[in-house]
Protein backbone atom coordinates (compact mmCIF):
# COMPACT_ATOMS: atom_id res chain seq x y z
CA UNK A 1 9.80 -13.80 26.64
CA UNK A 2 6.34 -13.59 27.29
CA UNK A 3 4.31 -13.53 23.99
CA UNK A 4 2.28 -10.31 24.36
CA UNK A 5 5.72 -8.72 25.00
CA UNK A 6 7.32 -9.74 21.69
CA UNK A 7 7.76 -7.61 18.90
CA UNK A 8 6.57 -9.53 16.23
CA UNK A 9 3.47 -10.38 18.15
CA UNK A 10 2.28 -6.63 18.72
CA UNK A 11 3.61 -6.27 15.21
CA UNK A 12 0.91 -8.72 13.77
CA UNK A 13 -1.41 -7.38 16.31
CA UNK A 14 -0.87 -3.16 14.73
CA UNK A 15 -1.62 -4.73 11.47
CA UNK A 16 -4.67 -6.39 12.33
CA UNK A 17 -5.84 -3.28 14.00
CA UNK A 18 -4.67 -1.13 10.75
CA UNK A 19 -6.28 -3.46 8.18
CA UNK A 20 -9.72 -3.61 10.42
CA UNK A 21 -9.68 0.07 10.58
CA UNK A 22 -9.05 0.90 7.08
CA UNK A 23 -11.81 -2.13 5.87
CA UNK A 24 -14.40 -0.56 8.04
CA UNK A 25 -13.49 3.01 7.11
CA UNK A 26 -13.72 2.35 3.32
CA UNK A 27 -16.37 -0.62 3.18
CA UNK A 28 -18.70 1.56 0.79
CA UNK A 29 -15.56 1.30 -1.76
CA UNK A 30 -14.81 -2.23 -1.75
CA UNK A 31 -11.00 -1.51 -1.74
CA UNK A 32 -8.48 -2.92 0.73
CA UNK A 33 -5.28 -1.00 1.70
CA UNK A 34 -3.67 -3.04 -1.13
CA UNK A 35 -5.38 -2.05 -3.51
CA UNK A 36 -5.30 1.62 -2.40
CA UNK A 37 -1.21 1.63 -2.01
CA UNK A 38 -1.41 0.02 -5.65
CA UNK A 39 -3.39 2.63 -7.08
CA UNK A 40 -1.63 5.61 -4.98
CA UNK A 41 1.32 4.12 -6.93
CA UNK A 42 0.23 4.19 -10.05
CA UNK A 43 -1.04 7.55 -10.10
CA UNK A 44 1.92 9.20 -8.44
CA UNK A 45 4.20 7.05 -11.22
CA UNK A 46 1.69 6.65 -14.75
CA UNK A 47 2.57 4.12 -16.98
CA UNK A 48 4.48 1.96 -14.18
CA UNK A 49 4.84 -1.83 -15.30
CA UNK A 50 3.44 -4.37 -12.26
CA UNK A 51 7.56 -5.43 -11.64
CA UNK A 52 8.28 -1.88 -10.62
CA UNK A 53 5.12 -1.21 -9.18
CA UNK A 54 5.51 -3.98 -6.74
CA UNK A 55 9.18 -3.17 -5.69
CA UNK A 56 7.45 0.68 -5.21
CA UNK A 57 4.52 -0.59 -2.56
CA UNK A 58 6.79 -4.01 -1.79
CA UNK A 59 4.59 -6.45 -2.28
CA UNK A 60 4.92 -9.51 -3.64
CA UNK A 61 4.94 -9.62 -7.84
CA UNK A 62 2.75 -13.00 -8.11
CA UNK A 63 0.14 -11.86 -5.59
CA UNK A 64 -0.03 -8.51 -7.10
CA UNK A 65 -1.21 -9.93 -10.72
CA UNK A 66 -4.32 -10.92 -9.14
CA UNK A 67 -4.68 -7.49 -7.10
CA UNK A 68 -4.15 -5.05 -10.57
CA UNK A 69 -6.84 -8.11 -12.21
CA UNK A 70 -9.50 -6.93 -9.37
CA UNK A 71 -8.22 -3.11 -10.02
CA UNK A 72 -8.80 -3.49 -13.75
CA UNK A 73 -12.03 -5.43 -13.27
CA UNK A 74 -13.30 -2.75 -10.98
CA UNK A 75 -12.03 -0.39 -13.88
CA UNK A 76 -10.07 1.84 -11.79
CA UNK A 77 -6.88 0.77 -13.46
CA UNK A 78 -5.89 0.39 -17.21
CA UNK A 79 -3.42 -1.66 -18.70
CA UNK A 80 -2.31 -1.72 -22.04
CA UNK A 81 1.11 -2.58 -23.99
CA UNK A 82 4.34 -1.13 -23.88
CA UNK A 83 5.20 0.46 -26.96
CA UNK A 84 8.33 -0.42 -26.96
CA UNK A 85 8.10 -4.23 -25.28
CA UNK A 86 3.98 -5.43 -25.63
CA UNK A 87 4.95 -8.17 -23.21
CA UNK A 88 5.14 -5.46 -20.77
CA UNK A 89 1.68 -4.38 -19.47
CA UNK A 90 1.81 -0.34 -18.61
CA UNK A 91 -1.14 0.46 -15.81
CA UNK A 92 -2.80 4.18 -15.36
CA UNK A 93 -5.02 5.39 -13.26
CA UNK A 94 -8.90 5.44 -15.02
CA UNK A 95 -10.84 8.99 -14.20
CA UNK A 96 -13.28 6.56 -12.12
CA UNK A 97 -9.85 5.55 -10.23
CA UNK A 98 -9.21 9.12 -9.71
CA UNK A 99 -12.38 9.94 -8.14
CA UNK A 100 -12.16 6.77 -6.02
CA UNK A 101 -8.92 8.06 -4.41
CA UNK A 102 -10.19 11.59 -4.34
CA UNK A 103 -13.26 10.04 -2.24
CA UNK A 104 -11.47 7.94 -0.49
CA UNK A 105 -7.93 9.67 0.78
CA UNK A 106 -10.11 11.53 3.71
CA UNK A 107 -11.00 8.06 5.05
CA UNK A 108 -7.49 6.79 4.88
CA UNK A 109 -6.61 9.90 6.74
CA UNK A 110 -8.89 9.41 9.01
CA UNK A 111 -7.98 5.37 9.61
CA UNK A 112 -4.14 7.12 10.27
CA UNK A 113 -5.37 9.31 12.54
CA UNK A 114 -7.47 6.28 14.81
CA UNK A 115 -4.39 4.10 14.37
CA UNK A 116 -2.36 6.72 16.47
CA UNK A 117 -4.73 9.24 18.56
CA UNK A 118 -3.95 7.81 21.74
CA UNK A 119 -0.60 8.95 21.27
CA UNK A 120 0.60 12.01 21.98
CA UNK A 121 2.47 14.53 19.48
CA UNK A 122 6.23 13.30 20.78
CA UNK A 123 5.01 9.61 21.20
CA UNK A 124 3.00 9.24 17.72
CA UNK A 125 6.70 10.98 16.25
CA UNK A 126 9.26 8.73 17.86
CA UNK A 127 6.92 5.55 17.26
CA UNK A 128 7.03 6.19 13.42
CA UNK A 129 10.15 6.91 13.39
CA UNK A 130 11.27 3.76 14.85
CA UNK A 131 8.44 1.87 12.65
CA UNK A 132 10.47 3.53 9.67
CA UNK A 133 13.98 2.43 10.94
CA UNK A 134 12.53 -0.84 12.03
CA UNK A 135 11.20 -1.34 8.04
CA UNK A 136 14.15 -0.22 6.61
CA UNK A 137 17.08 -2.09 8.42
CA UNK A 138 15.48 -5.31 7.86
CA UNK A 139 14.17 -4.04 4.21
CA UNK A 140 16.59 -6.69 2.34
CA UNK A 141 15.04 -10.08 4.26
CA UNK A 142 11.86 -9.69 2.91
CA UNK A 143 10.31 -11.49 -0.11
CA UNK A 144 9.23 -8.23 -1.51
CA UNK A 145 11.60 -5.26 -0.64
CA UNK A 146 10.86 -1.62 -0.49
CA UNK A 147 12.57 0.00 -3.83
CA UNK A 148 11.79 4.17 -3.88
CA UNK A 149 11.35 5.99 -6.79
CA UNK A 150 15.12 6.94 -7.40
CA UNK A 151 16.23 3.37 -6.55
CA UNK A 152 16.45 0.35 -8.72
């Protein structure tokens, strides 16, 4: 198989494309699309701890210390101690976090829109849903798998 006809290839390539788009679009902020799923996270689920936080955006627990370390330093996140466990670090959302997403969210929009406008309505449909099929039959091989709100 050729290699600009394999699926992991164009894969890598969409992801390039999606990462340069949303780096340009929010330059200003200093926040990568890490660091924006992270913080989504966070304020959709307040008072998350980093092992459930990571299984929520799946990404990778170790590399994800240093990501909430950069969040906190930027002070768009807080952590502080579990009540009931103070080995377990609790993260929130800071106001300044708040208004960072609130400023942000119409550029992330926009970077989804870019991604897909040279799709049409059916096309930019059917390729999601096969990008959400795709991510969620092989969700189990990856290092860091997907876990929703209502699972484990």
């Amino acid at each position: 198989m050729e290699l600009y006809a394999m699926p992991g290839h164009l894969i890598r390539r969409a992801h390039q494309i999606s990462i340069a788009l949303f780096t340009e679009e929010c330059a200003a902020f200093d926040l990568t699309s890490v660091q924006y799923a992270a913080l989504v996270a966070i304020r959709t689920y307040p008072d998350v701890d980093a092992t459930r936080l990571s299984a929520l955006i799946a990404f990778d627990r170790s590399t994800l210390g240093s990501v909430l370390e950069r969040l906190e330093a930027k002070g768009w996140v807080l952590r502080s101690g579990s009540p009931a466990d103070r080995r377990v670090k609790l993260l929130r959302v800071t106001l300044e976090g708040e208004r960072l997403l609130r400023q942000v969210e119409p550029l992330v929009q926009r970077v989804q829109h870019r991604l897909l406008d040279h799709l049409g309505p059916a096309d930019r449909a059917s390729f999601l849903r096969l990008l959400a099929q795709l991510a969620s039959v092989h969700n189990e091989v990856t290092p860091a798998p997907l876990r929703t709100a209502g699972e484990g």
